[in-house]
N, C-alpha and C. Protein backbone atom coordinates (compact mmCIF):
# COMPACT_ATOMS: atom_id res chain seq x y z
N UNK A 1 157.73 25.49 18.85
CA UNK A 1 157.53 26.10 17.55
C UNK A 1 157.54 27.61 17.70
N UNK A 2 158.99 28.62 17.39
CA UNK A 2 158.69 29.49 17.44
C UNK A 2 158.21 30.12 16.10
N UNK A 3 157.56 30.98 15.93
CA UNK A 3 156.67 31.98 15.36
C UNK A 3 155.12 31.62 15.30
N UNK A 4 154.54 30.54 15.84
CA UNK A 4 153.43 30.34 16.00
C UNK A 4 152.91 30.48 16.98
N UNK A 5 151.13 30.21 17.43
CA UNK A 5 150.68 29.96 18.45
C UNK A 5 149.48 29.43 18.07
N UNK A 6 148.93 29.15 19.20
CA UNK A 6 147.34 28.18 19.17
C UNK A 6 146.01 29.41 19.26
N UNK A 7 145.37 29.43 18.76
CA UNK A 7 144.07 30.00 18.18
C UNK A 7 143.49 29.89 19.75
N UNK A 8 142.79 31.03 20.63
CA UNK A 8 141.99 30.99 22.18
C UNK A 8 140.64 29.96 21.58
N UNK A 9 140.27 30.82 19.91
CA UNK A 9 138.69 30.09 19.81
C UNK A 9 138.90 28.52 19.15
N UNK A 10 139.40 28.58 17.76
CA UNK A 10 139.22 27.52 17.36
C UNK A 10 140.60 26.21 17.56
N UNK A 11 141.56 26.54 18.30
CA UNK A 11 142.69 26.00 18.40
C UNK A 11 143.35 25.37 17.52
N UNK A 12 143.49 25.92 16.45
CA UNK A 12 144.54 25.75 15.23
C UNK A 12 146.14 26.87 15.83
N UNK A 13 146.77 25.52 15.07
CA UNK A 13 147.86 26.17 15.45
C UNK A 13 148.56 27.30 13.89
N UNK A 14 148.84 28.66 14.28
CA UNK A 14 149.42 29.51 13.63
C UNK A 14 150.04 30.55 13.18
N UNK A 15 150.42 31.35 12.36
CA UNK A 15 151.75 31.89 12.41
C UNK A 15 151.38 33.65 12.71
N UNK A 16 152.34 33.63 13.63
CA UNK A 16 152.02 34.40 14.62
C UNK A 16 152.35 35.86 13.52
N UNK A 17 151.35 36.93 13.81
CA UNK A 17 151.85 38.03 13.08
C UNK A 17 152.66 38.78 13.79
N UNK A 18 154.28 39.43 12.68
CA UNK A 18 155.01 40.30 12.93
C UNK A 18 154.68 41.43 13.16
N UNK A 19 153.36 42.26 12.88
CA UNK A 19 153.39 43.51 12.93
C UNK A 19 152.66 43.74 14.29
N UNK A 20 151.92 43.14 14.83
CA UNK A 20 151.59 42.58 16.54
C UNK A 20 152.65 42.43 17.83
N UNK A 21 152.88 43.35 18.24
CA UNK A 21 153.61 43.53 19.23
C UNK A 21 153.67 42.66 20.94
N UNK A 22 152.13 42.80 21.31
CA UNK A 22 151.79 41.91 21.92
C UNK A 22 151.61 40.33 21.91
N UNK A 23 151.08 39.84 22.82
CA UNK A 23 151.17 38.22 22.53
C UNK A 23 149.47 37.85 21.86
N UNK A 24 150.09 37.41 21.08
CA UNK A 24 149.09 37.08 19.89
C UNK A 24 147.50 35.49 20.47
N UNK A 25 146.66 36.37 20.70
CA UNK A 25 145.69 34.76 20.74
C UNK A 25 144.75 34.31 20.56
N UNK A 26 144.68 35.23 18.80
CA UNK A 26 143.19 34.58 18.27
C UNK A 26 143.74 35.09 16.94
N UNK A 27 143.61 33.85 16.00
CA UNK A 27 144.15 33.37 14.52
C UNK A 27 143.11 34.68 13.40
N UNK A 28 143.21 34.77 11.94
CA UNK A 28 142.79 36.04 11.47
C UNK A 28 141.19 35.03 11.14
N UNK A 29 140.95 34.55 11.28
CA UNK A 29 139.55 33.97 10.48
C UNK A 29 138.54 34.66 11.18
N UNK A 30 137.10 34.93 10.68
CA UNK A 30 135.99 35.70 10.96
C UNK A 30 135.59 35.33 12.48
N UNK A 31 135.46 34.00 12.34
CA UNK A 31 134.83 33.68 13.87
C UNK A 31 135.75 34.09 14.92
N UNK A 32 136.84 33.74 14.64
CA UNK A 32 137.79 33.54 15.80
C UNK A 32 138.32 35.35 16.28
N UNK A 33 137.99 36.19 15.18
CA UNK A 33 137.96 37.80 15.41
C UNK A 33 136.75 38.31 16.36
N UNK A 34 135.84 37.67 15.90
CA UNK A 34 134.62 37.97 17.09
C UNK A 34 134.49 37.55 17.67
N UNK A 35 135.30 36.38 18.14
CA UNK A 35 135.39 35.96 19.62
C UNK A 35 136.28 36.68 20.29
N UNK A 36 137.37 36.58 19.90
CA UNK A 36 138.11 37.67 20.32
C UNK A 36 137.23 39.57 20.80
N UNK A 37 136.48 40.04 19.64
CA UNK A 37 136.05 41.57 20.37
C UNK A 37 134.99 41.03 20.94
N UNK A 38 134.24 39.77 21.20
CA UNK A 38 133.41 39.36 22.71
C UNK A 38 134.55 39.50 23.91
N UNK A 39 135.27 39.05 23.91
CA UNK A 39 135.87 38.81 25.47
C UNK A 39 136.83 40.24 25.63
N UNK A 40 137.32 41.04 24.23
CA UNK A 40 137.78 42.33 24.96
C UNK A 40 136.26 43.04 25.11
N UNK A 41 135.09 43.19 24.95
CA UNK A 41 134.06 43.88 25.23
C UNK A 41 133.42 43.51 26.48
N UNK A 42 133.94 42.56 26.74
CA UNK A 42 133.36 41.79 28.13
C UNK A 42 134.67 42.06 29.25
N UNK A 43 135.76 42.18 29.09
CA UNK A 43 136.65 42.68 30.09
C UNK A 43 136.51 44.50 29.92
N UNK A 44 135.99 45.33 29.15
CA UNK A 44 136.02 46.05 29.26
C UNK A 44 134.31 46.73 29.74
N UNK A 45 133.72 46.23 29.61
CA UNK A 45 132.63 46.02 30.55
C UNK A 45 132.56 45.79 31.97
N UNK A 46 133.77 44.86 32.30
CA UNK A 46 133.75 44.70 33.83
C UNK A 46 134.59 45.61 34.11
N UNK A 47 135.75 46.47 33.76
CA UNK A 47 136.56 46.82 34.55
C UNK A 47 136.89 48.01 33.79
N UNK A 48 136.24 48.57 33.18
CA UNK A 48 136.45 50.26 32.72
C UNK A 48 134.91 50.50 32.64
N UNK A 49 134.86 51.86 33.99
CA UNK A 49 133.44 52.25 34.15
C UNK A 49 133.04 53.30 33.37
N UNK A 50 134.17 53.99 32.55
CA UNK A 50 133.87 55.19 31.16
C UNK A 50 132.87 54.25 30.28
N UNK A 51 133.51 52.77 29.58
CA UNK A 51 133.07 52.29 28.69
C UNK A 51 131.60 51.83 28.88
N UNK A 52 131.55 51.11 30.57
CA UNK A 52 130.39 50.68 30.72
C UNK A 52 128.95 51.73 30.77
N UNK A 53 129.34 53.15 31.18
CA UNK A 53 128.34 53.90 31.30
C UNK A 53 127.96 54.56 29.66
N UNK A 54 128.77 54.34 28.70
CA UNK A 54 128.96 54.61 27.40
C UNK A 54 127.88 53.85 26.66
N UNK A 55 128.43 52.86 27.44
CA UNK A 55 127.83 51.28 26.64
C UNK A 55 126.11 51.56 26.90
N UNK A 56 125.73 51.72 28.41
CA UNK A 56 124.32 52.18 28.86
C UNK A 56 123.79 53.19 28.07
N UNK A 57 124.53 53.85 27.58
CA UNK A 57 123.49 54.94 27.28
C UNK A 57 123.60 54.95 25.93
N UNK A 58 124.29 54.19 24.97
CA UNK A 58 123.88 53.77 23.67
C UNK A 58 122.55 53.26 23.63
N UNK A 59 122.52 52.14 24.53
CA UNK A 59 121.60 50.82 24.59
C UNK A 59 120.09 52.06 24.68
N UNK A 60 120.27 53.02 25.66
CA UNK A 60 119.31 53.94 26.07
C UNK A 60 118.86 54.24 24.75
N UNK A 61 119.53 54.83 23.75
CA UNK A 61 119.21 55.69 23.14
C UNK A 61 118.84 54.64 22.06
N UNK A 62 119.17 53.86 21.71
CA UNK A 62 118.63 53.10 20.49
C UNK A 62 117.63 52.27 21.16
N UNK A 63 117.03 51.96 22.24
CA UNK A 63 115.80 51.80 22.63
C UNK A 63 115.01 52.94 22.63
N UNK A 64 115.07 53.74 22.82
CA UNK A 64 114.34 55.17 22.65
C UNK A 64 113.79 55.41 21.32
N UNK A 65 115.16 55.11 20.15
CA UNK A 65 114.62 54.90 18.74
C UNK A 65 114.03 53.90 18.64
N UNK A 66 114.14 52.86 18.85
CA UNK A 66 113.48 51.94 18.31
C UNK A 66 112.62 50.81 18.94
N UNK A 67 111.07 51.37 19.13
CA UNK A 67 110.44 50.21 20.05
C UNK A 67 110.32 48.69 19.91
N UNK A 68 110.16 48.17 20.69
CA UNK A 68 110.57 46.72 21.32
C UNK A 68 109.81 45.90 20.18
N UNK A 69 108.69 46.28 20.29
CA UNK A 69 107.58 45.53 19.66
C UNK A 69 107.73 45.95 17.71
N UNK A 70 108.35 46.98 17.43
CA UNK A 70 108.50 47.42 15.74
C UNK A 70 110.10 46.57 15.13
N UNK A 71 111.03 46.31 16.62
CA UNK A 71 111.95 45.68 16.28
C UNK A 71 111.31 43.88 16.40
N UNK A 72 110.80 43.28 17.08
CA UNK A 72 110.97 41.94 17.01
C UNK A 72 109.89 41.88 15.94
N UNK A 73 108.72 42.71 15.26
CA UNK A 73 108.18 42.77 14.10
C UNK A 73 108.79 42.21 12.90
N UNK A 74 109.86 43.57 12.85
CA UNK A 74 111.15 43.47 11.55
C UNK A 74 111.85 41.95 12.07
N UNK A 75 111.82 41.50 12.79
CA UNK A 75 112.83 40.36 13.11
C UNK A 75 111.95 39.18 12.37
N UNK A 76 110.35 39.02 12.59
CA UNK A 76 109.78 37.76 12.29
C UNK A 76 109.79 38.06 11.15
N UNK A 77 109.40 39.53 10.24
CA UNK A 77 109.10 39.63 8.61
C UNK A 77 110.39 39.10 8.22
N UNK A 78 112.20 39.11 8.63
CA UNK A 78 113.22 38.98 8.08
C UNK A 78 113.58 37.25 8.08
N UNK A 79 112.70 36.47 9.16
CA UNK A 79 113.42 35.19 9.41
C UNK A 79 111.59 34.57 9.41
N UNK A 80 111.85 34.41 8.38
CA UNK A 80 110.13 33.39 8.32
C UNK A 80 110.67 31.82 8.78
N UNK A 81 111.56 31.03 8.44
CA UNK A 81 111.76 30.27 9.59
C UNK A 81 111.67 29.98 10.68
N UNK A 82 112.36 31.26 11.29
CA UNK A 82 111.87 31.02 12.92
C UNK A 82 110.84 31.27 13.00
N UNK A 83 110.17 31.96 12.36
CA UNK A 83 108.64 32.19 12.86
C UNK A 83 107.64 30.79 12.76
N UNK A 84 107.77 30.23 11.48
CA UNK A 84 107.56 28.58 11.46
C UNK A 84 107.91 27.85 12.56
N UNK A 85 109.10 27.52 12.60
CA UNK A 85 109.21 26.94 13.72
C UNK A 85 109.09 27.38 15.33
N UNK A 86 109.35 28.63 15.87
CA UNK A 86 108.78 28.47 16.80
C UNK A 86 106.56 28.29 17.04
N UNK A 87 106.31 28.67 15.62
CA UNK A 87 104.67 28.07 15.72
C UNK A 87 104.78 27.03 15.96
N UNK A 88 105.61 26.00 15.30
CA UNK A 88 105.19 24.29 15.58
C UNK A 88 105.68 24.42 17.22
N UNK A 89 106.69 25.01 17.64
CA UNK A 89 107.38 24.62 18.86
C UNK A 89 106.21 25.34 20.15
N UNK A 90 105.25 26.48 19.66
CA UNK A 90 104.34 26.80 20.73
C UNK A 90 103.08 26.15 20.64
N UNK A 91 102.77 25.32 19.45
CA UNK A 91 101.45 24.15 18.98
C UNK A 91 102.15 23.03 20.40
N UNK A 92 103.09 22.31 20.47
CA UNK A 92 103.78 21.28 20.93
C UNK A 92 103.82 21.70 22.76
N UNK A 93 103.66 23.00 22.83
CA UNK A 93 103.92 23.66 24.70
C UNK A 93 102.56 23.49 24.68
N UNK A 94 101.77 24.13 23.88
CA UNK A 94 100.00 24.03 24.56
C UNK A 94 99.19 23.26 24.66
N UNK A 95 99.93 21.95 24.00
CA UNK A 95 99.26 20.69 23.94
C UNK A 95 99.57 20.19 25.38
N UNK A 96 101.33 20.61 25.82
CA UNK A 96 101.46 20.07 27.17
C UNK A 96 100.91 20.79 28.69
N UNK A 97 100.35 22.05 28.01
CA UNK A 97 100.17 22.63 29.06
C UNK A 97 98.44 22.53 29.32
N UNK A 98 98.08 21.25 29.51
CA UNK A 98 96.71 21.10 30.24
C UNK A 98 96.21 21.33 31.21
N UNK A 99 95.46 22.52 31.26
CA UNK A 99 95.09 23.01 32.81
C UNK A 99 93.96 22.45 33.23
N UNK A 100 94.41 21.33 34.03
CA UNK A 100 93.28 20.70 34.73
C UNK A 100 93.14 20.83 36.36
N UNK A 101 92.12 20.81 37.69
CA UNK A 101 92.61 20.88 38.50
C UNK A 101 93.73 19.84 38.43
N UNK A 102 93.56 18.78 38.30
CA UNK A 102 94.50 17.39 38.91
C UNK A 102 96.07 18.18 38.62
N UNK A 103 96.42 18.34 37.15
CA UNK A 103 97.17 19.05 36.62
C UNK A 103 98.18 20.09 37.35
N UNK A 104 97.14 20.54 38.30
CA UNK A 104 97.98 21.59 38.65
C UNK A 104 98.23 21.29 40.87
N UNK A 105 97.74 20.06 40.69
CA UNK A 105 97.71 20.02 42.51
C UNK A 105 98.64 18.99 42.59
N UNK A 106 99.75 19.13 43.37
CA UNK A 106 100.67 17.72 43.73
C UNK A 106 100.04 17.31 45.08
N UNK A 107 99.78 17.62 46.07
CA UNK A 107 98.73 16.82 46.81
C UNK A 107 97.91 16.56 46.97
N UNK A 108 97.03 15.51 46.13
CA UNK A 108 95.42 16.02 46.11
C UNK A 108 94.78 15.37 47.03
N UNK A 109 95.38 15.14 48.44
CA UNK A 109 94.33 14.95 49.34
C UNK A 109 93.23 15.89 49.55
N UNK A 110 93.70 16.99 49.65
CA UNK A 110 92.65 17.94 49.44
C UNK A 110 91.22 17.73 48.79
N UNK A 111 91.82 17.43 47.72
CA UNK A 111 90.65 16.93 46.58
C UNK A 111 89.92 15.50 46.80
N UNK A 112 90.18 15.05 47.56
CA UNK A 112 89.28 13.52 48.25
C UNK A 112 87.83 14.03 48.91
N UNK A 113 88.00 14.05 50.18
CA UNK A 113 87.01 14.63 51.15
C UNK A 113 86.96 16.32 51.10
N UNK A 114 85.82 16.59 50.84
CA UNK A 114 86.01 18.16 50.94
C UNK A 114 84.95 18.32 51.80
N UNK A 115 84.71 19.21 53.42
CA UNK A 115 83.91 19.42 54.00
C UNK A 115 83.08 20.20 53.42
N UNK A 116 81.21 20.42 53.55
CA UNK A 116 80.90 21.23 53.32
C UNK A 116 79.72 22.04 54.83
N UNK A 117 79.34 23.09 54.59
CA UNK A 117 79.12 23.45 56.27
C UNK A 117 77.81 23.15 56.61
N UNK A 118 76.86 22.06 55.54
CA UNK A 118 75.91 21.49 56.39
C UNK A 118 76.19 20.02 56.38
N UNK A 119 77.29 19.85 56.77
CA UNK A 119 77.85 18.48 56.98
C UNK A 119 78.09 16.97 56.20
N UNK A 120 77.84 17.63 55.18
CA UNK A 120 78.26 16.63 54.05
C UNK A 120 79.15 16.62 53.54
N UNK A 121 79.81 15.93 52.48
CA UNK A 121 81.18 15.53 52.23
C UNK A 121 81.28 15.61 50.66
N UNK A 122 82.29 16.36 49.95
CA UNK A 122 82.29 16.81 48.72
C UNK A 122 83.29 15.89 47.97
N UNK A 123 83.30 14.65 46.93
CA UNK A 123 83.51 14.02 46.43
C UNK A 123 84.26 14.58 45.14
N UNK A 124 85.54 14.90 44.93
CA UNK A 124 86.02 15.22 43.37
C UNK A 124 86.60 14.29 42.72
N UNK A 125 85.72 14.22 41.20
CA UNK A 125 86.71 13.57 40.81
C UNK A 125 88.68 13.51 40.14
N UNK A 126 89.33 12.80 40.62
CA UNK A 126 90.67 13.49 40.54
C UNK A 126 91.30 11.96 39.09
N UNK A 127 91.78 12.51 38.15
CA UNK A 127 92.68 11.80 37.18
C UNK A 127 93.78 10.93 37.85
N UNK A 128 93.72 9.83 38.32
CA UNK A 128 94.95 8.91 39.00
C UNK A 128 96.20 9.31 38.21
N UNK A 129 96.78 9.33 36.94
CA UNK A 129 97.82 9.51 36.29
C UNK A 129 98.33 10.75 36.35
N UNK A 130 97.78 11.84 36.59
CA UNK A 130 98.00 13.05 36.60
C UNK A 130 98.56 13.43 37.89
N UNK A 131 98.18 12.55 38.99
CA UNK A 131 98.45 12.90 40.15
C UNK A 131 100.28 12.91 40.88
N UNK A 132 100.97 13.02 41.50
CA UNK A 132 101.99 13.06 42.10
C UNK A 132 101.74 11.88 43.23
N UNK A 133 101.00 11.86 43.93
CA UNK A 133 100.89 10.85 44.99
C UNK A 133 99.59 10.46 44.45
N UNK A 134 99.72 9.22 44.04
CA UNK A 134 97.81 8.18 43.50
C UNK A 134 97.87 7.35 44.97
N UNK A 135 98.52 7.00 45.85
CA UNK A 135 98.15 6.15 47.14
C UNK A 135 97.36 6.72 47.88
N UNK A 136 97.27 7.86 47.57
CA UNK A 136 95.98 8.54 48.28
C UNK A 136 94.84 8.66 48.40
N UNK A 137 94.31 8.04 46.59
CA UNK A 137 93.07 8.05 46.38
C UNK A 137 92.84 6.54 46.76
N UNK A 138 93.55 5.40 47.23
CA UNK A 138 93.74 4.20 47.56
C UNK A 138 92.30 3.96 48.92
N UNK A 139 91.81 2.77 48.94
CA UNK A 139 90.89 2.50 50.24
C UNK A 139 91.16 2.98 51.86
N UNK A 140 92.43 2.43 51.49
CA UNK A 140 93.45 2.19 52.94
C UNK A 140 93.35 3.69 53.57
N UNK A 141 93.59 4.96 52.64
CA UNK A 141 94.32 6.24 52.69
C UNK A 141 92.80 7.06 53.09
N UNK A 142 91.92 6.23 52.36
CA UNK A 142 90.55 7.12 52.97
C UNK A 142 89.86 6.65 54.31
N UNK A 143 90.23 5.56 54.87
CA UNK A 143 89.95 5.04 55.93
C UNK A 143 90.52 5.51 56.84
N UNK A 144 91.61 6.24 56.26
CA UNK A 144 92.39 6.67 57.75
C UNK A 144 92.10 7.81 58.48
């Protein structure tokens, strides 16, 4: 098919523009234009060091204007959604994140016999389910 070609982003096939000199390979639609200035901003990032030191010291200077913490501010007042949902989504992490010893020891032999230095023996109790190895807290495993 000459005068066409296939789209790099969305792979539709189409008609190639005349006033484009080069070889044509991303179709006129919105997405498929900004995919396109991603990957020329990303080859020109790797391999022109004018642009990349350009690029740094934009980033410099509009961090300079604008602190970290006044921008992700403006970000939660603009998207109350995400702010909803990542609350339900950090309610749902702290429920999983139970800090218990057991919780946090994958070998808890440790936690069986604990010496103490007038010769007695320190008994913890350890959560069987929580554990990584439970054959340990087993008869057999303390006899040994």
């Amino acid at each position: 098919m000459r005068g066409y070609f296939y789209c790099h982003h969305c792979g539709k096939s189409t008609r190639l523009n005349p006033r484009l000199k080069g070889e044509q390979k991303y179709c006129s639609e919105k997405e498929c234009r900004k995919a396109s200035r991603r990957v020329w901003k990303k080859q020109q990032y790797t391999n022109n060091d004018e642009y990349r030191e350009k690029t740094k010291e934009d980033q410099k200077r509009w961090r300079a204007k604008t602190p970290a913490n006044q921008y992700q501010k403006n970000y939660r007042d603009t998207h109350p959604d995400y702010v909803n949902t990542n609350r339900q989504l950090q309610k749902a992490r702290n429920k999983k994140r139970v800090t218990t010893v057991a919780s946090t020891v994958i070998n808890p032999s440790s936690l069986i016999l604990q010496f103490r230095a007038d010769g007695s023996y320190l008994l913890s109790r350890v959560q069987k389910d929580m554990m990584v190895d439970r054959h340990l807290l087993s008869p057999e495993a303390l006899n040994n």
